[in-house]
N, C-alpha and C. Protein backbone atom coordinates (compact mmCIF):
# COMPACT_ATOMS: atom_id res chain seq x y z
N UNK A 1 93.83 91.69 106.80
CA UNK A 1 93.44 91.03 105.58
C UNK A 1 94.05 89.62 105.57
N UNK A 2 94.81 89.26 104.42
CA UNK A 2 95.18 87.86 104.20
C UNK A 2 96.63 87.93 103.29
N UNK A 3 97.54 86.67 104.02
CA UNK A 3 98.56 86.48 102.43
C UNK A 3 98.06 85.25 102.30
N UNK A 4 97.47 85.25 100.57
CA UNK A 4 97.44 84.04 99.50
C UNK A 4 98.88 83.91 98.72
N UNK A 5 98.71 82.93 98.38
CA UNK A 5 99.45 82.29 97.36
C UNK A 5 98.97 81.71 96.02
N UNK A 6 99.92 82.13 95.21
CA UNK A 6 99.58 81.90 93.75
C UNK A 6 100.75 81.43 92.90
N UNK A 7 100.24 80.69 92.01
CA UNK A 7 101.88 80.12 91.36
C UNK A 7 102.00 81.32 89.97
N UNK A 8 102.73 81.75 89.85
CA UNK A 8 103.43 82.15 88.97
C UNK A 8 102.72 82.40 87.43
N UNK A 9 102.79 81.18 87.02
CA UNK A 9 101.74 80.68 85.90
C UNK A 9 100.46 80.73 86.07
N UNK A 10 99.83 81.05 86.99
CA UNK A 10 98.76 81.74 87.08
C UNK A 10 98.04 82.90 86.65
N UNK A 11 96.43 83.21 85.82
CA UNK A 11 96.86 84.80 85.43
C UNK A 11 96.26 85.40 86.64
N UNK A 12 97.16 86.75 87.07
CA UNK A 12 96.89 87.91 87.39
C UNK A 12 95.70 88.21 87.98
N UNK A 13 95.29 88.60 88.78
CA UNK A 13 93.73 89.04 89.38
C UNK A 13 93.76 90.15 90.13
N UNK A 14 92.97 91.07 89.60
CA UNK A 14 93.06 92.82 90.31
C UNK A 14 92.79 92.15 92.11
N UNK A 15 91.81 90.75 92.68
CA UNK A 15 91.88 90.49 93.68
C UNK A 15 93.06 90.26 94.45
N UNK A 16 93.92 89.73 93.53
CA UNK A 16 95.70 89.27 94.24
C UNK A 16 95.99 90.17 95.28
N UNK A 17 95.76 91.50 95.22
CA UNK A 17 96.27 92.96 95.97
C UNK A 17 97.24 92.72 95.78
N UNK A 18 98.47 92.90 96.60
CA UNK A 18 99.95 93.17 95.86
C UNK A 18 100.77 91.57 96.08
N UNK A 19 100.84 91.76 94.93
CA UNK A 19 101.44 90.81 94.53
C UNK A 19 103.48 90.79 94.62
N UNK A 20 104.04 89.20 95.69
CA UNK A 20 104.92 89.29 95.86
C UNK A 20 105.87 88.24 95.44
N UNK A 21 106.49 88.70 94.18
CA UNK A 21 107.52 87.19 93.99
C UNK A 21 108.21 86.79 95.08
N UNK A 22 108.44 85.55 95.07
CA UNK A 22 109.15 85.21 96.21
C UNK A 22 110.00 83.77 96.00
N UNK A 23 110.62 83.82 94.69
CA UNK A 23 111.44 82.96 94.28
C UNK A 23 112.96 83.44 94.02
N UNK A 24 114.26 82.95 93.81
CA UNK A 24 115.20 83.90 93.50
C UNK A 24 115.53 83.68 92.22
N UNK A 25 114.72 83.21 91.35
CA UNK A 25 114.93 82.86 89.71
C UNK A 25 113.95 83.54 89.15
N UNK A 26 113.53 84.34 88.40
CA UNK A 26 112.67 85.03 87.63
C UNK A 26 111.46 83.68 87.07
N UNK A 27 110.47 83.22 87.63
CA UNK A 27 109.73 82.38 86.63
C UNK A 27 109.95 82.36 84.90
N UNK A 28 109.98 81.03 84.31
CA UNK A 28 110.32 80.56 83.12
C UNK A 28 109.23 80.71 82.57
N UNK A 29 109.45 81.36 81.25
CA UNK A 29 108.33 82.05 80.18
C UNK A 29 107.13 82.97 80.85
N UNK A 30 107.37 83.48 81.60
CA UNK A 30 106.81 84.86 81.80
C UNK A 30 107.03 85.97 81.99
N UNK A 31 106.98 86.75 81.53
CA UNK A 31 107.01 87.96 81.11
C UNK A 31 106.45 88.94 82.32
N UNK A 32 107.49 89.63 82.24
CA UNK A 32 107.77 90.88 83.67
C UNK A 32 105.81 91.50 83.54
N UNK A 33 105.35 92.05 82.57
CA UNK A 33 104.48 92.21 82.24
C UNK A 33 103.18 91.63 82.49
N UNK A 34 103.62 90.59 81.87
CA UNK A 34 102.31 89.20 82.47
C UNK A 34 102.46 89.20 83.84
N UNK A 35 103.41 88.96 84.66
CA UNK A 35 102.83 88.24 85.64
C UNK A 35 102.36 89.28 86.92
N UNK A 36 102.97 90.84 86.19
CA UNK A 36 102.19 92.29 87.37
C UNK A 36 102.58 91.86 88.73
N UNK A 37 103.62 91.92 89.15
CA UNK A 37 104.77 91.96 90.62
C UNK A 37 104.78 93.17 90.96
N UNK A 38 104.31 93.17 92.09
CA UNK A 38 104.83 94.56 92.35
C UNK A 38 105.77 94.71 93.49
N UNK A 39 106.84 93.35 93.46
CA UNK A 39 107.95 93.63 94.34
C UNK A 39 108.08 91.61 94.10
N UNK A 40 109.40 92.04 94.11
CA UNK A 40 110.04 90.83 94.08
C UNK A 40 111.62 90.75 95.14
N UNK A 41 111.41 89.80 96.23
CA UNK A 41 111.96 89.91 97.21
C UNK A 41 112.53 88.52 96.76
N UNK A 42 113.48 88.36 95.88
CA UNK A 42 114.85 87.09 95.66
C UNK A 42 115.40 86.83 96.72
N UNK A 43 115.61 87.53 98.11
CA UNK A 43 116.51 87.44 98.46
C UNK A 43 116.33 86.84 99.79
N UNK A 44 114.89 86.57 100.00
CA UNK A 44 114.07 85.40 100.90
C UNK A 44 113.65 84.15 100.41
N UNK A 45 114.34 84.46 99.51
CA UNK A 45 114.21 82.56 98.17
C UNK A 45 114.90 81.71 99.16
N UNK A 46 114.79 80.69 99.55
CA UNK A 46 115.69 79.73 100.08
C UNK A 46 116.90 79.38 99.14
N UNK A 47 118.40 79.17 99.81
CA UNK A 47 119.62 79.35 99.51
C UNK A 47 119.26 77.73 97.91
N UNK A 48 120.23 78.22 96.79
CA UNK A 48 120.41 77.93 95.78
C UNK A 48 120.53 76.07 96.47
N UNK A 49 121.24 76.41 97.07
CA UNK A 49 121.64 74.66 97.67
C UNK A 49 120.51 74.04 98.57
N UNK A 50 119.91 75.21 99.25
CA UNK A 50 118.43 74.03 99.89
C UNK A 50 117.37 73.91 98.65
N UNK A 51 117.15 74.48 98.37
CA UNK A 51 116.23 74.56 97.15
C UNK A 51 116.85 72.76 96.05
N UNK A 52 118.13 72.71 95.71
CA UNK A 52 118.37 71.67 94.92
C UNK A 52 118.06 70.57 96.10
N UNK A 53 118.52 70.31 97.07
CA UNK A 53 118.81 69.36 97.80
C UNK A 53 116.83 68.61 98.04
N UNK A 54 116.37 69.63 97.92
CA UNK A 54 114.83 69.67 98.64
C UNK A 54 114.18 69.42 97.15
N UNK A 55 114.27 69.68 95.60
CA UNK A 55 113.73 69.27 94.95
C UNK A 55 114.06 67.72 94.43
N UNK A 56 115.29 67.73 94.66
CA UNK A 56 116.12 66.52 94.12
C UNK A 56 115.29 65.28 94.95
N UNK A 57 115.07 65.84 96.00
CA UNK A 57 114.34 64.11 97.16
C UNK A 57 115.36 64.01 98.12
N UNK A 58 116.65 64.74 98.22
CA UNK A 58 117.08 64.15 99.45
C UNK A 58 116.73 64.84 100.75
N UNK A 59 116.42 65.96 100.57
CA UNK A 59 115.17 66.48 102.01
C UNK A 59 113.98 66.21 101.70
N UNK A 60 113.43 65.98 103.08
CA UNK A 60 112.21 65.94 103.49
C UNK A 60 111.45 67.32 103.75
N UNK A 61 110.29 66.96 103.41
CA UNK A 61 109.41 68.56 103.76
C UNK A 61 109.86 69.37 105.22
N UNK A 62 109.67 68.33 106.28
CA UNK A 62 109.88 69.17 107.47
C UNK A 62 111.28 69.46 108.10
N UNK A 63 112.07 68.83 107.00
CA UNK A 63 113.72 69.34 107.10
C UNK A 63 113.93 70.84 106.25
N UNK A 64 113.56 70.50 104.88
CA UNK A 64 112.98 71.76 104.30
C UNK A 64 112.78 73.26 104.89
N UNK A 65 111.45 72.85 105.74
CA UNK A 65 110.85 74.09 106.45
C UNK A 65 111.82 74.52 107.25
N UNK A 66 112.18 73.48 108.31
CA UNK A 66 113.32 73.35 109.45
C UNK A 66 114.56 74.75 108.94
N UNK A 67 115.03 73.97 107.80
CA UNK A 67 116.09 75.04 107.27
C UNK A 67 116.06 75.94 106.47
N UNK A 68 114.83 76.23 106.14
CA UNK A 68 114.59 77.40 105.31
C UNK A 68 114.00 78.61 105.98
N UNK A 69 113.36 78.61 107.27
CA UNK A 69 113.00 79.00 108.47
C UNK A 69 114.06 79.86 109.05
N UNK A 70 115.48 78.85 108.71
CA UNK A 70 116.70 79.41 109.59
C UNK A 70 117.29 80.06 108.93
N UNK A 71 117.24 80.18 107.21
CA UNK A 71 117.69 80.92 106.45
C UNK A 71 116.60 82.34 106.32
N UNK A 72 115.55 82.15 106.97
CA UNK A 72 115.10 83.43 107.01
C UNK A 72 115.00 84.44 108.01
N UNK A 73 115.97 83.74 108.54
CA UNK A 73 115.93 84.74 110.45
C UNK A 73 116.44 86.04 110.60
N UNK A 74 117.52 86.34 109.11
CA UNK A 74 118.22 87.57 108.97
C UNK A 74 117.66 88.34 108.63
N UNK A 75 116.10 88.14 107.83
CA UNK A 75 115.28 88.63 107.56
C UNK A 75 114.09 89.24 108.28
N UNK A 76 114.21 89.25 109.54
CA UNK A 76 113.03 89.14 110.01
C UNK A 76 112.26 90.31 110.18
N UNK A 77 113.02 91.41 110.29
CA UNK A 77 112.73 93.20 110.16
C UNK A 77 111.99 93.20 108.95
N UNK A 78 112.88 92.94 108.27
CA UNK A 78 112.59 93.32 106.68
C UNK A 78 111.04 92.76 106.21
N UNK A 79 111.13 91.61 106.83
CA UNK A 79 109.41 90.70 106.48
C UNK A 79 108.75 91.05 107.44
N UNK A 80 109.11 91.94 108.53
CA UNK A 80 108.00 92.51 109.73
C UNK A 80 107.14 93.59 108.50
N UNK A 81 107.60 94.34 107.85
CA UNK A 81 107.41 95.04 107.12
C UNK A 81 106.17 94.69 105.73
N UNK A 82 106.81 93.76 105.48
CA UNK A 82 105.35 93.03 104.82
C UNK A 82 104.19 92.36 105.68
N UNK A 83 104.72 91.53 106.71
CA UNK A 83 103.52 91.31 107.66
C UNK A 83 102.68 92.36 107.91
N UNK A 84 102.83 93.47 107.96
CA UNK A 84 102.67 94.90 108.17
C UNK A 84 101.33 95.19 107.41
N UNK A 85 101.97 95.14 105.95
CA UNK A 85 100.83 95.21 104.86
C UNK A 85 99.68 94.43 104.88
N UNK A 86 100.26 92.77 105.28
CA UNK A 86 99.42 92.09 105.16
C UNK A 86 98.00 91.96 105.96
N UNK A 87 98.35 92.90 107.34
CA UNK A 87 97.51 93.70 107.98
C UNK A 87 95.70 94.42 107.57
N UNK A 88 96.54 95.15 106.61
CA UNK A 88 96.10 95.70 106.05
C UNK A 88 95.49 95.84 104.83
N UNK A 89 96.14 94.56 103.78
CA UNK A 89 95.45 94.97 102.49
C UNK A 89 96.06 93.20 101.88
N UNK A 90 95.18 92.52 101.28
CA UNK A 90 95.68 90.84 100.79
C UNK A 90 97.09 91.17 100.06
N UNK A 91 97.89 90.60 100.23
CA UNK A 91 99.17 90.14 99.93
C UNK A 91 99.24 88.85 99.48
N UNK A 92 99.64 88.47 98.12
CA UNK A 92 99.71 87.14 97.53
C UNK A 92 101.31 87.16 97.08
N UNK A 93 101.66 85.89 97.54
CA UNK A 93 102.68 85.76 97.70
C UNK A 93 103.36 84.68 96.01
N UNK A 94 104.06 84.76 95.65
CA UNK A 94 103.91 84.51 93.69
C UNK A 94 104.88 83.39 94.00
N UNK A 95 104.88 82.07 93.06
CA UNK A 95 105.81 81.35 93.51
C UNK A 95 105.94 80.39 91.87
N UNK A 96 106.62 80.09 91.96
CA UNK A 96 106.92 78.75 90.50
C UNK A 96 106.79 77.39 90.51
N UNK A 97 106.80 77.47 92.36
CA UNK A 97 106.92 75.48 92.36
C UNK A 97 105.97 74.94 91.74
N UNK A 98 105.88 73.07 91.46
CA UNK A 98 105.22 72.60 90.84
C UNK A 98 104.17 72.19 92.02
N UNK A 99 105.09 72.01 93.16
CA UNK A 99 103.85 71.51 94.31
C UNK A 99 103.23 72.93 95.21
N UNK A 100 101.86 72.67 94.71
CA UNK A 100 101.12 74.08 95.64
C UNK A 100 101.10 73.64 97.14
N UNK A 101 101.56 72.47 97.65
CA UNK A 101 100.94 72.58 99.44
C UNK A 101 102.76 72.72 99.86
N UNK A 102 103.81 72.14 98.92
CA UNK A 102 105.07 72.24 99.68
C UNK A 102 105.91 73.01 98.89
N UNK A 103 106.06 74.35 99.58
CA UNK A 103 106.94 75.28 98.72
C UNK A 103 107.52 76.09 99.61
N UNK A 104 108.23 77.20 99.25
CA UNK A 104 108.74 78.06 99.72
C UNK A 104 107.70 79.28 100.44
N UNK A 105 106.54 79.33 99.86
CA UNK A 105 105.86 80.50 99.74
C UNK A 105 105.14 79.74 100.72
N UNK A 106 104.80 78.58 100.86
CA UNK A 106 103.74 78.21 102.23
C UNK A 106 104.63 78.40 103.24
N UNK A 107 105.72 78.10 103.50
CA UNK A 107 106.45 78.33 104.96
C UNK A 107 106.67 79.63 105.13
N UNK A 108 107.04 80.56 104.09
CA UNK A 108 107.22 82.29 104.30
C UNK A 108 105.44 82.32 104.59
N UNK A 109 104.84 82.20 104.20
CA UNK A 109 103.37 82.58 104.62
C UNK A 109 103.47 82.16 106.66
N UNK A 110 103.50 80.95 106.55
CA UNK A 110 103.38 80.80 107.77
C UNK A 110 104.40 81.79 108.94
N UNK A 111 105.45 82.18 108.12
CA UNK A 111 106.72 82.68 108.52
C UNK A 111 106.02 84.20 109.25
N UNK A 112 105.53 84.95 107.87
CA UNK A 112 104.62 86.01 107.91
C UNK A 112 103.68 86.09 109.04
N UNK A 113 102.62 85.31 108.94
CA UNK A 113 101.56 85.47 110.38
C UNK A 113 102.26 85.25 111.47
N UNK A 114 103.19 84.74 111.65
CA UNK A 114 103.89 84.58 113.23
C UNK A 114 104.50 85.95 113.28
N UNK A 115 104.71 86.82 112.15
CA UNK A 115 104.77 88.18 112.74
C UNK A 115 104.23 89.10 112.94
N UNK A 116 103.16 88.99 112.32
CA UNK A 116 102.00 89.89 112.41
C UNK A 116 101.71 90.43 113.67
């Protein structure tokens, strides 16, 4: 099948198939309810300090990826496991940023098919 991406603030679509937060902050003004997660993996959020450094402007996108890539290497079993699904059934990946082409959830996507 496919992983999409969707921001957060987005509504809900029985198409999404399972839907995966993938921020380590709960999205602002939405409701556990509204936004229908059915797994929220915080803990592939990029580290509290790349995340500031990378919104603030002093990284660049492909420094960004560079080190957020490397913060996900401990992970890589664990997201074999969703690649897995994604196999099999669309996986949308849930995110908060304001920019849809440079986020967290496009490099875990890309992260994803290289394991497939």
């Amino acid at each position: 099948m496919s992983i999409e991406l969707k921001r957060a603030y987005e509504t809900p679509h029985s198409n999404d198939g399972y839907r995966v937060l993938v921020d380590g902050i709960w999205p602002r003004g939405v409701s556990k309810e509204e936004a229908k997660i059915d797994e929220w993996r915080k803990e592939v959020a990029p580290s509290s300090e790349l995340r500031k450094v990378f919104h603030n402007g002093s990284l660049d996108w492909s420094d960004f990826r560079r080190r957020y890539l490397k913060e996900l290497t401990p992970y890589r079993e664990a997201l074999r496991e969703l690649a897995q699904r994604a196999k099999k059934e669309r996986v949308t990946l849930v995110f908060a940023s304001k920019d849809e082409r440079r986020n967290n959830a496009e490099v875990l996507r890309q992260y994803l098919n290289m394991l497939k």
